[in-house]
C-alpha atoms as a PDB file:
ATOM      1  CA  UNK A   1      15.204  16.625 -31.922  1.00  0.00           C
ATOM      2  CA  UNK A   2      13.059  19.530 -31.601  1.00  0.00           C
ATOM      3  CA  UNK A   3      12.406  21.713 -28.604  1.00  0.00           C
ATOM      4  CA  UNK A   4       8.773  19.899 -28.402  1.00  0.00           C
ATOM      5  CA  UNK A   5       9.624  16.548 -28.527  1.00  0.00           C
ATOM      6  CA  UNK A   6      12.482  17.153 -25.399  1.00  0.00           C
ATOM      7  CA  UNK A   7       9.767  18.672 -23.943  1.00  0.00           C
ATOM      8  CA  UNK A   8       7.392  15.924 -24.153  1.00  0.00           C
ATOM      9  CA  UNK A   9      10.356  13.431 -23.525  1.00  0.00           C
ATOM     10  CA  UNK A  10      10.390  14.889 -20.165  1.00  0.00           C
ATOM     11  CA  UNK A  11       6.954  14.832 -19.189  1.00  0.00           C
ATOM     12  CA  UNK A  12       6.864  11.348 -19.305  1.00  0.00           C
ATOM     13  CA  UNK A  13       8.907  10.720 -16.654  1.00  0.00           C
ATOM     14  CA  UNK A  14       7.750  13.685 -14.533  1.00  0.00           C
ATOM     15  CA  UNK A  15       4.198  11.972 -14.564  1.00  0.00           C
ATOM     16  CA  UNK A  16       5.179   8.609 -14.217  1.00  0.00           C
ATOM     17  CA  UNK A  17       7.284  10.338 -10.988  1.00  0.00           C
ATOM     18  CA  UNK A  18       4.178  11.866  -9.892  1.00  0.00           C
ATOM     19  CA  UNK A  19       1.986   9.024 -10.034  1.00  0.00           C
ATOM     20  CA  UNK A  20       4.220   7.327  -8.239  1.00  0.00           C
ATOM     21  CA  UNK A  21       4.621   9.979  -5.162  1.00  0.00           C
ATOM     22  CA  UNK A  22       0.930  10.064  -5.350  1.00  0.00           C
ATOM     23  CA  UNK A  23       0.559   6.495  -4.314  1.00  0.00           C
ATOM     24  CA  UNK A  24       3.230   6.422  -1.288  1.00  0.00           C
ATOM     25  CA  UNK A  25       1.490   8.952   0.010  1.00  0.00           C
ATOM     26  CA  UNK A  26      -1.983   6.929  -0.200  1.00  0.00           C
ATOM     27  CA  UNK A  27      -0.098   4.077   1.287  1.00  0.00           C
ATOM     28  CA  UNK A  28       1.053   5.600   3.999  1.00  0.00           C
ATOM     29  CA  UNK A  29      -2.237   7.380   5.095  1.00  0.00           C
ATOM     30  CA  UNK A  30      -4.439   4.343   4.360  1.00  0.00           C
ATOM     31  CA  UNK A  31      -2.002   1.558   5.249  1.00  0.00           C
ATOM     32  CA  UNK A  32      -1.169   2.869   8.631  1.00  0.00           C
ATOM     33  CA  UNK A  33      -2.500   0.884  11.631  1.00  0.00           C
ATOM     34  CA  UNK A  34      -5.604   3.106  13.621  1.00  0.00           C
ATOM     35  CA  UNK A  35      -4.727   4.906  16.715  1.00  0.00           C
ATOM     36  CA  UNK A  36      -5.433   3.746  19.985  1.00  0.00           C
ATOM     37  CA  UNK A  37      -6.118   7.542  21.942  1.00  0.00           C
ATOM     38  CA  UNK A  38      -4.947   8.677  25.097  1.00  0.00           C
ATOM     39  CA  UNK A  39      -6.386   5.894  27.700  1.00  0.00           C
ATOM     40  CA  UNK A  40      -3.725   4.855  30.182  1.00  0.00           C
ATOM     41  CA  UNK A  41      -4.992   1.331  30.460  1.00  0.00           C
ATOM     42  CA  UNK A  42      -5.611   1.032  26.824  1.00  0.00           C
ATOM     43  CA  UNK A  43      -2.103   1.875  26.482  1.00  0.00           C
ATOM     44  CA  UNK A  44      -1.277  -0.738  28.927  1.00  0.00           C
ATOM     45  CA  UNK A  45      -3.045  -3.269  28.023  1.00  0.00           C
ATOM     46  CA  UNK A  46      -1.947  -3.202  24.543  1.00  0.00           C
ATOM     47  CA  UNK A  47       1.599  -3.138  26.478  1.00  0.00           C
ATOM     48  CA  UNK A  48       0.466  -6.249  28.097  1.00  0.00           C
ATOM     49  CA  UNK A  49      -0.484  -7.902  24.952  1.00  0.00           C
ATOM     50  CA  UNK A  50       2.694  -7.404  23.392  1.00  0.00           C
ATOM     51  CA  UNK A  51       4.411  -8.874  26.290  1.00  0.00           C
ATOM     52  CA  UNK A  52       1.948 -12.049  25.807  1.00  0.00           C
ATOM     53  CA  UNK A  53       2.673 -12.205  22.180  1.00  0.00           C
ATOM     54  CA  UNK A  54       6.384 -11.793  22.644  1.00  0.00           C
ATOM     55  CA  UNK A  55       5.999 -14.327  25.630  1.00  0.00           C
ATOM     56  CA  UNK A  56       3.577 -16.668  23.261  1.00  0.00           C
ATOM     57  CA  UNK A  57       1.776 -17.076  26.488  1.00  0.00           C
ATOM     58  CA  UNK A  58      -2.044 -17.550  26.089  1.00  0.00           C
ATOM     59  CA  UNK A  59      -3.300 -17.320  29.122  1.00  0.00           C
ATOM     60  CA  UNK A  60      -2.303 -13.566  29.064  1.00  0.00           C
ATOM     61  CA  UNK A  61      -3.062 -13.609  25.433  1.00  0.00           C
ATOM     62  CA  UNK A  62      -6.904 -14.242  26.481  1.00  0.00           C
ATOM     63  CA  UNK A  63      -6.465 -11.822  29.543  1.00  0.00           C
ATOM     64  CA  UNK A  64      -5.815  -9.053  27.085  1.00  0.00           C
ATOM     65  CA  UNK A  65      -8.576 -10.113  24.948  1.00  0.00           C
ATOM     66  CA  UNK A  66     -10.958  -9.601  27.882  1.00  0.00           C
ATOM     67  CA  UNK A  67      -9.727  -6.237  28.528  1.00  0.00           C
ATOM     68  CA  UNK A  68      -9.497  -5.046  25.251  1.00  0.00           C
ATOM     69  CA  UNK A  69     -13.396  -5.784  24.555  1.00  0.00           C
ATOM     70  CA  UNK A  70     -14.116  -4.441  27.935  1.00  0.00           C
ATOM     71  CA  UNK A  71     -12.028  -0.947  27.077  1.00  0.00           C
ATOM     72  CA  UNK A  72     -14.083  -0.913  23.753  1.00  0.00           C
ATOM     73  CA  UNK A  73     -17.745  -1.572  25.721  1.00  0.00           C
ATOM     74  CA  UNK A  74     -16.443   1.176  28.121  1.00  0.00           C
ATOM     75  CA  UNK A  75     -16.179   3.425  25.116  1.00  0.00           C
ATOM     76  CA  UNK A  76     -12.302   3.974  25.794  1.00  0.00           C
ATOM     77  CA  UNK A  77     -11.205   2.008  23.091  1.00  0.00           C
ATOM     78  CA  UNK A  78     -11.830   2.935  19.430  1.00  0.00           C
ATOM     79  CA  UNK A  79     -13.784   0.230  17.280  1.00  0.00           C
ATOM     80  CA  UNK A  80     -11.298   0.540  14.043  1.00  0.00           C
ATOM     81  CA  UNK A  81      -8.861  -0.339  16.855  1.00  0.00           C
ATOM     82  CA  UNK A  82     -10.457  -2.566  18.599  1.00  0.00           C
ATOM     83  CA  UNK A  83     -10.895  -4.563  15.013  1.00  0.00           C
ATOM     84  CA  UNK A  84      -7.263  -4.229  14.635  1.00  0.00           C
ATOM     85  CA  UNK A  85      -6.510  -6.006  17.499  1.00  0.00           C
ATOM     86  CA  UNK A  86      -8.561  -8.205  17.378  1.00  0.00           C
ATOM     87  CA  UNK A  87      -7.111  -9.354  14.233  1.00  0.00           C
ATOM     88  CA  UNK A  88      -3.367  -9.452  16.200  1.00  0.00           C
ATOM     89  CA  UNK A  89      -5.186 -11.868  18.879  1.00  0.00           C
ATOM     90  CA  UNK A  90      -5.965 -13.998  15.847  1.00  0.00           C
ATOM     91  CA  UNK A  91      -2.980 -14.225  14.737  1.00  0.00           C
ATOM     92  CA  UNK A  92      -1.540 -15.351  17.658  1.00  0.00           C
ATOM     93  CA  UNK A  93      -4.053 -17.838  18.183  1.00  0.00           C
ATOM     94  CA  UNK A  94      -3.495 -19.081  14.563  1.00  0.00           C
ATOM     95  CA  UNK A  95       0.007 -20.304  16.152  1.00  0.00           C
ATOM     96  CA  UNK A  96       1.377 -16.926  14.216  1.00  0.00           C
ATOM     97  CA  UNK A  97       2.884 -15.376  16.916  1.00  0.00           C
ATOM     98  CA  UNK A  98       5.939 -14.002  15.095  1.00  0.00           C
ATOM     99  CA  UNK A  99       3.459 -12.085  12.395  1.00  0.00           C
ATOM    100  CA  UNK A 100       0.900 -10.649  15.205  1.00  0.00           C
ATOM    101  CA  UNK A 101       4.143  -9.527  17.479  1.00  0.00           C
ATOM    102  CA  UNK A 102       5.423  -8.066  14.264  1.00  0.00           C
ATOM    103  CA  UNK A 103       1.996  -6.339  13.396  1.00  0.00           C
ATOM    104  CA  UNK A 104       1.703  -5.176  16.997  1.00  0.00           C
ATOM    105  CA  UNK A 105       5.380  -3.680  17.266  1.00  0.00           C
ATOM    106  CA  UNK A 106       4.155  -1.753  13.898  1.00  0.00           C
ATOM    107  CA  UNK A 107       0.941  -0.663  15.725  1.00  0.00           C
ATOM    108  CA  UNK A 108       3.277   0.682  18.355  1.00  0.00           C
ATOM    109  CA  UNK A 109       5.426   2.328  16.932  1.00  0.00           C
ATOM    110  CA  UNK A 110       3.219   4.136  14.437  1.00  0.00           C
ATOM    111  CA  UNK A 111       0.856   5.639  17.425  1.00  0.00           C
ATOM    112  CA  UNK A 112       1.673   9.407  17.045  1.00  0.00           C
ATOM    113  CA  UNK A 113       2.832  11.575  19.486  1.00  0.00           C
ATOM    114  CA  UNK A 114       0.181  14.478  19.331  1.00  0.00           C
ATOM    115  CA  UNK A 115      -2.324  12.023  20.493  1.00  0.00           C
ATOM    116  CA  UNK A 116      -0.557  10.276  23.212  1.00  0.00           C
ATOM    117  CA  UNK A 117       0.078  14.180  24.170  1.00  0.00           C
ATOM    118  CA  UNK A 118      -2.100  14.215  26.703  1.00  0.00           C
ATOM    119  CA  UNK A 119      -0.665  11.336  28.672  1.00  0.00           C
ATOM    120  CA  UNK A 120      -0.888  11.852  32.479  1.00  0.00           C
ATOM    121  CA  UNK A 121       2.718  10.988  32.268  1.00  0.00           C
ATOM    122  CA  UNK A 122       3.381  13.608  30.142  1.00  0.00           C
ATOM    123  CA  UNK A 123       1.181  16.209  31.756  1.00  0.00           C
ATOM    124  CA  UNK A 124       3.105  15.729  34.944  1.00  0.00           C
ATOM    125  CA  UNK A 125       6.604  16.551  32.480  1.00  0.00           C
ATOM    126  CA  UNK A 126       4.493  19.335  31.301  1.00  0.00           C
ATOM    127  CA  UNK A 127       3.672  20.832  34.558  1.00  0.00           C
ATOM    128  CA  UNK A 128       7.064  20.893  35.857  1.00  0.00           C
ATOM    129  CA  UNK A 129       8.918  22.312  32.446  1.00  0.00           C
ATOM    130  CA  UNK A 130       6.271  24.591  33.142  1.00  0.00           C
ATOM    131  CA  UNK A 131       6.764  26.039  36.626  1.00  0.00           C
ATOM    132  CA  UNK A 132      10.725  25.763  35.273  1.00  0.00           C
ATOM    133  CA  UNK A 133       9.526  28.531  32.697  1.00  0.00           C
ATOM    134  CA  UNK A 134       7.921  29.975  34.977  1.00  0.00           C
ATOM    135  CA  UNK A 135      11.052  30.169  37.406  1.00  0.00           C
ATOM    136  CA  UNK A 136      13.308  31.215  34.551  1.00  0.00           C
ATOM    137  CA  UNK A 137      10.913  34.739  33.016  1.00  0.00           C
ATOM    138  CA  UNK A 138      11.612  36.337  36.800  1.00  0.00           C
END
């Protein structure tokens, strides 16, 4: 073979490579779930739901419904998320509790740090490391 048709051999596989990168990385920016912001009883209520999913108990199920639409009238709860767990709640109604406790451990767990930052949990952690620093430059 010539030195043009290795070279073309191997662009083949360098596209198809690159296509393929191209879509995991669209995945995994439009497949993740929306995040839920910094609102300490959004975060636990959405706590509280997963215990009621986990639990399959509807009574809190319906409980956390109530409070979720109330966080999103309130403005404290984004809509995208508020749609998104609303769709969990469905689920679970649906009698598919082991799917929405799945899809809600997934929502969990990909909530990023940078925006649960802000805490007031954390800005108490914050505040002390700080006045440690503080202690420490003297």
């Amino acid at each position: 073979m010539n030195n043009l048709t290795t070279w073309r051999a191997g662009l083949v596989p360098a596209f198809v490579g690159s296509v393929v990168l191209l879509i995991a990385c669209w995945f995994d920016w439009w497949g993740s779930p929306p995040q839920m912001g910094t609102d300490e009883n959004v975060f636990k209520t959405v706590d509280a739901l997963f215990t009621a999913v986990t639990a399959r108990d509807e009574k809190l199920l319906a409980d956390c419904d109530q409070r979720l639409h109330a966080l999103k009238d309130a403005g404290k709860l984004p809509g995208e998320t508020a749609t998104y767990l609303d769709n969990v709640i469905g689920r679970a109604r649906a009698g598919r509790w082991e799917s929405a406790a799945q899809t809600l451990y997934d929502f969990m767990r990909a909530q990023r740090r940078e925006v649960m930052r802000d805490h007031p949990k954390n800005e108490k952690d914050r505040s002390i490391s700080g006045k440690k620093q503080q202690g420490s430059d003297r």
